[in-house]
C-alpha atoms as a PDB file:
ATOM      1  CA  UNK A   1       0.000   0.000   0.000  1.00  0.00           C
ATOM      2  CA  UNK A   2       1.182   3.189  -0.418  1.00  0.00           C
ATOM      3  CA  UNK A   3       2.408   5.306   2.572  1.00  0.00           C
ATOM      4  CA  UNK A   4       1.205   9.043   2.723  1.00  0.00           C
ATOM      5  CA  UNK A   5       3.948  11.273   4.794  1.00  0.00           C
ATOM      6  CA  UNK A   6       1.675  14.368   4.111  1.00  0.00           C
ATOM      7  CA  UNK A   7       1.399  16.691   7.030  1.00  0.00           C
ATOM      8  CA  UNK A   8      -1.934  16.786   5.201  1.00  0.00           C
ATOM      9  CA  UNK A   9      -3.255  13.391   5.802  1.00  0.00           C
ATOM     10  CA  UNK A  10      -5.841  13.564   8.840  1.00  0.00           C
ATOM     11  CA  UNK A  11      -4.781  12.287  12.076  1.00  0.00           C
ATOM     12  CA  UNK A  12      -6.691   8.828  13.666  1.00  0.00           C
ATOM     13  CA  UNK A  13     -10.085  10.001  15.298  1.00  0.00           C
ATOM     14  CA  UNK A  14     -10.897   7.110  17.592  1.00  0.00           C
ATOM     15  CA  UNK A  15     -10.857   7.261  21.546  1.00  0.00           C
ATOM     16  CA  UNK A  16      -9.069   4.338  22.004  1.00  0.00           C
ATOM     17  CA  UNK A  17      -5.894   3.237  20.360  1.00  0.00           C
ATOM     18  CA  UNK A  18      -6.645   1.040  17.554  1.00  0.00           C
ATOM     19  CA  UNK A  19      -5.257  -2.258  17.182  1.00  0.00           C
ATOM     20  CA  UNK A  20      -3.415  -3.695  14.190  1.00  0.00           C
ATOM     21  CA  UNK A  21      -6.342  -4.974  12.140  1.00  0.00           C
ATOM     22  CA  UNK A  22      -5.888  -8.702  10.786  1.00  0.00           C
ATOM     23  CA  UNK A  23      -7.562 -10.339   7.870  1.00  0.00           C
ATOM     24  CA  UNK A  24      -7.265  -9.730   3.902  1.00  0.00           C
ATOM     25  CA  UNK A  25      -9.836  -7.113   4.532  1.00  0.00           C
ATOM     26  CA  UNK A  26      -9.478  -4.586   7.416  1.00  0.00           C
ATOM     27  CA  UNK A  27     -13.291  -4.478   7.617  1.00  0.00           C
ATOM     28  CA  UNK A  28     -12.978  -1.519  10.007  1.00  0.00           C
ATOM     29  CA  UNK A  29     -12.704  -1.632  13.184  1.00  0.00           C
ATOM     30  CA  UNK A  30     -14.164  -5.029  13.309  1.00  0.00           C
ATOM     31  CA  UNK A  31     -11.461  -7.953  12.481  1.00  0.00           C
ATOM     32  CA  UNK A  32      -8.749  -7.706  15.755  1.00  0.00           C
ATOM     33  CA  UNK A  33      -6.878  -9.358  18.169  1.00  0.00           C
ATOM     34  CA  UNK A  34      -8.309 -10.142  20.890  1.00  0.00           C
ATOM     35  CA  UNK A  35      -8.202  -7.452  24.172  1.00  0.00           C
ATOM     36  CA  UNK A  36      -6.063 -10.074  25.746  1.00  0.00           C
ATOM     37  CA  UNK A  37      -3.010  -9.436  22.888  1.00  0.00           C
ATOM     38  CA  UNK A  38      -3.247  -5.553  21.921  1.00  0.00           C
ATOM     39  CA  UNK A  39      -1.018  -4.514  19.313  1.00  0.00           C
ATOM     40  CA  UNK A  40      -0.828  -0.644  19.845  1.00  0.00           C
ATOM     41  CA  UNK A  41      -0.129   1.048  16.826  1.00  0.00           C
ATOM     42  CA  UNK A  42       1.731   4.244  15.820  1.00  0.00           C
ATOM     43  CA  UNK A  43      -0.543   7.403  14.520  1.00  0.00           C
ATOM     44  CA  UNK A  44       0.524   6.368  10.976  1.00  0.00           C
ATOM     45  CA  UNK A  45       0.048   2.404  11.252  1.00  0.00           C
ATOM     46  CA  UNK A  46      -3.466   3.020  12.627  1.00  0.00           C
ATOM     47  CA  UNK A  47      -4.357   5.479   9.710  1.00  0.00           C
ATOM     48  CA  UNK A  48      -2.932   2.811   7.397  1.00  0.00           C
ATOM     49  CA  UNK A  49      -4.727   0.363   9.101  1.00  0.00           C
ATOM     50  CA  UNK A  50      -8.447   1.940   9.412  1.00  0.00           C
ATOM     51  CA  UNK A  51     -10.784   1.825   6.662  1.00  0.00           C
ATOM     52  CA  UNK A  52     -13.635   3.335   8.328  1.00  0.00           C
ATOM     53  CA  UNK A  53     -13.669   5.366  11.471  1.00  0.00           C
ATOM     54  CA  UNK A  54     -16.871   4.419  13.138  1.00  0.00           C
ATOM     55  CA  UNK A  55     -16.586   7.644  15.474  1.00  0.00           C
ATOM     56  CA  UNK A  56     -16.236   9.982  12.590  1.00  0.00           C
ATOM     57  CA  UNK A  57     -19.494   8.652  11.347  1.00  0.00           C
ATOM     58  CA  UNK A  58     -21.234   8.718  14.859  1.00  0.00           C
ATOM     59  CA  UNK A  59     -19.574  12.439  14.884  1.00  0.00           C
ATOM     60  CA  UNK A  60     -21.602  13.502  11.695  1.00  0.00           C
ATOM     61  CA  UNK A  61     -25.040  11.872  12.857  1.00  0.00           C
ATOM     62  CA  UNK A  62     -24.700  14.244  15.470  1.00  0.00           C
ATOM     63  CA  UNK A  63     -24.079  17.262  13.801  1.00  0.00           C
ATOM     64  CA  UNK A  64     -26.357  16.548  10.677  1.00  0.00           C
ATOM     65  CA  UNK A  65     -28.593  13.933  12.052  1.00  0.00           C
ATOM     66  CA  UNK A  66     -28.998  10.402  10.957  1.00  0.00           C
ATOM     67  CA  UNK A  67     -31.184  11.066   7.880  1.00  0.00           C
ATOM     68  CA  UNK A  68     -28.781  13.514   6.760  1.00  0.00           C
ATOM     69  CA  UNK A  69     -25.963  11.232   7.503  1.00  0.00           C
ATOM     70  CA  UNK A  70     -27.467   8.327   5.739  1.00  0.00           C
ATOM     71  CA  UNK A  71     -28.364  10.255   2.769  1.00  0.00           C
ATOM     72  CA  UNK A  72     -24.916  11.721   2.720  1.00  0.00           C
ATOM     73  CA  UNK A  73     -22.575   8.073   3.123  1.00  0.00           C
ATOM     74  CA  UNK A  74     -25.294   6.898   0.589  1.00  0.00           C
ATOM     75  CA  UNK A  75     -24.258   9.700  -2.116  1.00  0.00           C
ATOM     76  CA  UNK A  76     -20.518   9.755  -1.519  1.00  0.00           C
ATOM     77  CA  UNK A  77     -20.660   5.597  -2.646  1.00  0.00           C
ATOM     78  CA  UNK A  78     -22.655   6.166  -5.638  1.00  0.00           C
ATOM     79  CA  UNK A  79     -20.281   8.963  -6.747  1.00  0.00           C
ATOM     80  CA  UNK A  80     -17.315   7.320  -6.198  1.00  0.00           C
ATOM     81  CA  UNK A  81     -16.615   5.651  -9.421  1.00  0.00           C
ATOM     82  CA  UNK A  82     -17.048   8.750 -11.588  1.00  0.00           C
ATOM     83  CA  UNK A  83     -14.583  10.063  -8.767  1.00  0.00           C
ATOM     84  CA  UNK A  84     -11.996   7.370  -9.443  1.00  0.00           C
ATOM     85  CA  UNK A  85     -12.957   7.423 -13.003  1.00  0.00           C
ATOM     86  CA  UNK A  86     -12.049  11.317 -13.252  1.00  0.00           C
ATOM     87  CA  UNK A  87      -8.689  10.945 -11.419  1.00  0.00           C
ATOM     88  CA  UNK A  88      -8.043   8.118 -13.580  1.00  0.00           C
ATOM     89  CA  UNK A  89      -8.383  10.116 -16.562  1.00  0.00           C
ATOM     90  CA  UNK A  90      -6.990  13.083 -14.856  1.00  0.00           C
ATOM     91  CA  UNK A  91      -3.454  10.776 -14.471  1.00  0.00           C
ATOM     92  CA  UNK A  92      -3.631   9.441 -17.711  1.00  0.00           C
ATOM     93  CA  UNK A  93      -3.950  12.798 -19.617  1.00  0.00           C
ATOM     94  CA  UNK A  94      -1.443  14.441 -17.120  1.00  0.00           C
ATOM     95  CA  UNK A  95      -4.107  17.040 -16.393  1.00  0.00           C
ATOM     96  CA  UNK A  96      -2.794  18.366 -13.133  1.00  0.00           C
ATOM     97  CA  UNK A  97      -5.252  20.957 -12.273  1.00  0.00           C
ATOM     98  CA  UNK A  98      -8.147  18.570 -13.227  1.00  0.00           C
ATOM     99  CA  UNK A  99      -6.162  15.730 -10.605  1.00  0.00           C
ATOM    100  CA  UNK A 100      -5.635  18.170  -7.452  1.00  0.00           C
ATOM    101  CA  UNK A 101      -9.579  18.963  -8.756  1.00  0.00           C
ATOM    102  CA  UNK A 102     -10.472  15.272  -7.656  1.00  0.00           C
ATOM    103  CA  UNK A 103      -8.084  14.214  -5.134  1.00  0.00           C
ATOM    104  CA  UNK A 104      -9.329  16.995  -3.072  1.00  0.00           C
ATOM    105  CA  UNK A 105     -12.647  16.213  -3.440  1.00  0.00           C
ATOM    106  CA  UNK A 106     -11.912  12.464  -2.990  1.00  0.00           C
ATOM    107  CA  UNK A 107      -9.767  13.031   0.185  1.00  0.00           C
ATOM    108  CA  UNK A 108     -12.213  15.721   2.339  1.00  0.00           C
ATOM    109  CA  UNK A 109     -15.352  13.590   1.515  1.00  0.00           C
ATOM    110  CA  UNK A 110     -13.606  10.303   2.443  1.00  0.00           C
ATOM    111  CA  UNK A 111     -12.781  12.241   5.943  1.00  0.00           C
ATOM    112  CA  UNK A 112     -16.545  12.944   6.226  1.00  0.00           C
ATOM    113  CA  UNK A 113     -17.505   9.907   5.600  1.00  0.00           C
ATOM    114  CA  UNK A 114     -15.223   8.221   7.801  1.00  0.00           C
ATOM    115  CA  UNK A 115     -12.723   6.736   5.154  1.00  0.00           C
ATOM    116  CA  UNK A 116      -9.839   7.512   6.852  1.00  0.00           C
ATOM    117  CA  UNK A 117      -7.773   4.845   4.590  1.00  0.00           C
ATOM    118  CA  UNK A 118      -9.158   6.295   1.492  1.00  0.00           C
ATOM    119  CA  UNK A 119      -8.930  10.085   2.922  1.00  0.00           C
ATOM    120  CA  UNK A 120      -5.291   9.353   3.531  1.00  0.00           C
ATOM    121  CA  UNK A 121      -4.432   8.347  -0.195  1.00  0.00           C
ATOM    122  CA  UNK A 122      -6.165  11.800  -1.388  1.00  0.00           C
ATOM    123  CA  UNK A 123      -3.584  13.568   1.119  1.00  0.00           C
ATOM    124  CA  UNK A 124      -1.044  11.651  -0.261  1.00  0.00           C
ATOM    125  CA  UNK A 125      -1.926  11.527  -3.830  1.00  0.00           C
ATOM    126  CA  UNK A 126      -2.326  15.525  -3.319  1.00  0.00           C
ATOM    127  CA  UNK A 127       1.264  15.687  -2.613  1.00  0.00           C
ATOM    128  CA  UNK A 128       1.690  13.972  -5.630  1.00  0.00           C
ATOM    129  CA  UNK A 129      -0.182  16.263  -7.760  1.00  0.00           C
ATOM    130  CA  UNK A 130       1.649  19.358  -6.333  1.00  0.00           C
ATOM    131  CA  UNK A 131       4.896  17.483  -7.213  1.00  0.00           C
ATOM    132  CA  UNK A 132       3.927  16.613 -10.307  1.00  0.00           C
ATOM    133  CA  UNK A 133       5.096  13.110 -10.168  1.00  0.00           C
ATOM    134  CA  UNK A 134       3.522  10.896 -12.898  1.00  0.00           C
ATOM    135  CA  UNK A 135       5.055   7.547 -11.581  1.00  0.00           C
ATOM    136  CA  UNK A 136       3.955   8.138  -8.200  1.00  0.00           C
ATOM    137  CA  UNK A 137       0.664   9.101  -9.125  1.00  0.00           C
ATOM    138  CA  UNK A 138       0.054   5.737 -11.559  1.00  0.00           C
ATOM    139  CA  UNK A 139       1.005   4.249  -8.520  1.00  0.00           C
ATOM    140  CA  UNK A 140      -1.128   6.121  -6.717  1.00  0.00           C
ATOM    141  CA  UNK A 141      -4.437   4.874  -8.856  1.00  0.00           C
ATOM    142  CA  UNK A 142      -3.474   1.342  -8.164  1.00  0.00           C
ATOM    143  CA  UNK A 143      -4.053   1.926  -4.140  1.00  0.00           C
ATOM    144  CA  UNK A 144      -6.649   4.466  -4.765  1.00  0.00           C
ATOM    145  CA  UNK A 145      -8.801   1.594  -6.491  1.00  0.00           C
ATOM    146  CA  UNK A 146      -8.234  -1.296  -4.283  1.00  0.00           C
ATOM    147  CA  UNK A 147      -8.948   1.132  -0.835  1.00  0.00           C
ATOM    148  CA  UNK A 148     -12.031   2.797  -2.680  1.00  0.00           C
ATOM    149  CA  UNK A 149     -13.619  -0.697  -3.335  1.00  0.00           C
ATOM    150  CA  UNK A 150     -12.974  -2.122  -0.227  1.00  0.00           C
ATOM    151  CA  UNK A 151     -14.579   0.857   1.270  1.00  0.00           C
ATOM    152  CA  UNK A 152     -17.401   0.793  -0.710  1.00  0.00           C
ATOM    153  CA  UNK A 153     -18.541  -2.555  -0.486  1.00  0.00           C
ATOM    154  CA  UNK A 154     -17.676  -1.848   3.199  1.00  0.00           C
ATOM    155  CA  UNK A 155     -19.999   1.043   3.619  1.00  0.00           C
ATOM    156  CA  UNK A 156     -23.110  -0.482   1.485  1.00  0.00           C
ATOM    157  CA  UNK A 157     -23.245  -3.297   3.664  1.00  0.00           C
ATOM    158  CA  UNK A 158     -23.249  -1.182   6.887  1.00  0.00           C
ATOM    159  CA  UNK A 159     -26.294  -2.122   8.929  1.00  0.00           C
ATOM    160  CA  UNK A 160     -25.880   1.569  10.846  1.00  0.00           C
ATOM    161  CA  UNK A 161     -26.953   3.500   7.880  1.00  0.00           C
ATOM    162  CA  UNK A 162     -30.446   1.002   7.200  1.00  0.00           C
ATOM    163  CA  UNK A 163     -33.858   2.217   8.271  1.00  0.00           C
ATOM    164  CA  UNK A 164     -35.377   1.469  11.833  1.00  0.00           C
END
């Protein structure tokens, strides 16, 4: 996976230290050890390691309500693959402007949805754009595909977001 060192890639938001997830799928904060072996993770291991920060989510039911919230996690997955579609196209055509146009967009709705795996590739990737660097941002569309279907298929299965 590729490892963001951006002093712009947002900082882990849960209340407890995370634990190194285990599984081919870090389904969240779901699949880890056991309390009785915690693996305490570094800032930067536990962004790596989070997919979806089910705090950040709680965090915007609150402000927006749960309606709101729903609605909102509901349009950020249906938009996503015209999202990955345009950076993809961005990359390809080495339109920079039209690339730090959708990695921003990519990485502050991932944060408000609670994809801080898939937030942290947009801070990354953003890096990249400034830089200009076409290998690292081919690269770059690799991870950003993998994490944003994972976190899809994550967050349309999510039993939180279904009516009561």
């Amino acid at each position: 996976m590729f490892v963001s060192h951006s002093p712009a890639a947002p900082t882990g938001l849960a209340n407890e230290p995370a634990r190194r997830c285990t599984g081919k799928a870090a389904d969240a904060e779901r699949r880890c050890p056991s309390p009785q072996e915690p693996q305490l993770m570094t800032p930067q291991e536990e962004l790596e390691a989070r997919l979806i920060s089910m705090d950040r989510l709680r965090e915007l039911s609150d402000q927006v309500g749960v309606e709101s919230c729903r609605r909102f996690v509901s349009n950020f997955t249906s938009m996503w693959e015209g999202r990955f579609t345009r950076l993809h196209h961005a990359v390809q055509g080495r339109d920079f402007d039209a690339a730090m146009d959708v990695v921003l967009s990519i990485k502050i709705s991932s944060h408000m949805a609670g994809a801080e795996r898939l937030s942290a590739l947009g801070a990354a990737a953003q890096d990249l754009v400034a830089r200009r660097d076409v290998r690292g941002l081919e690269e770059m569309v690799t991870a950003v595909r993998a994490c944003g279907a994972e976190t899809m298929a994550y967050l349309n299965e999510l039993d939180l977001f279904s009516a009561a």
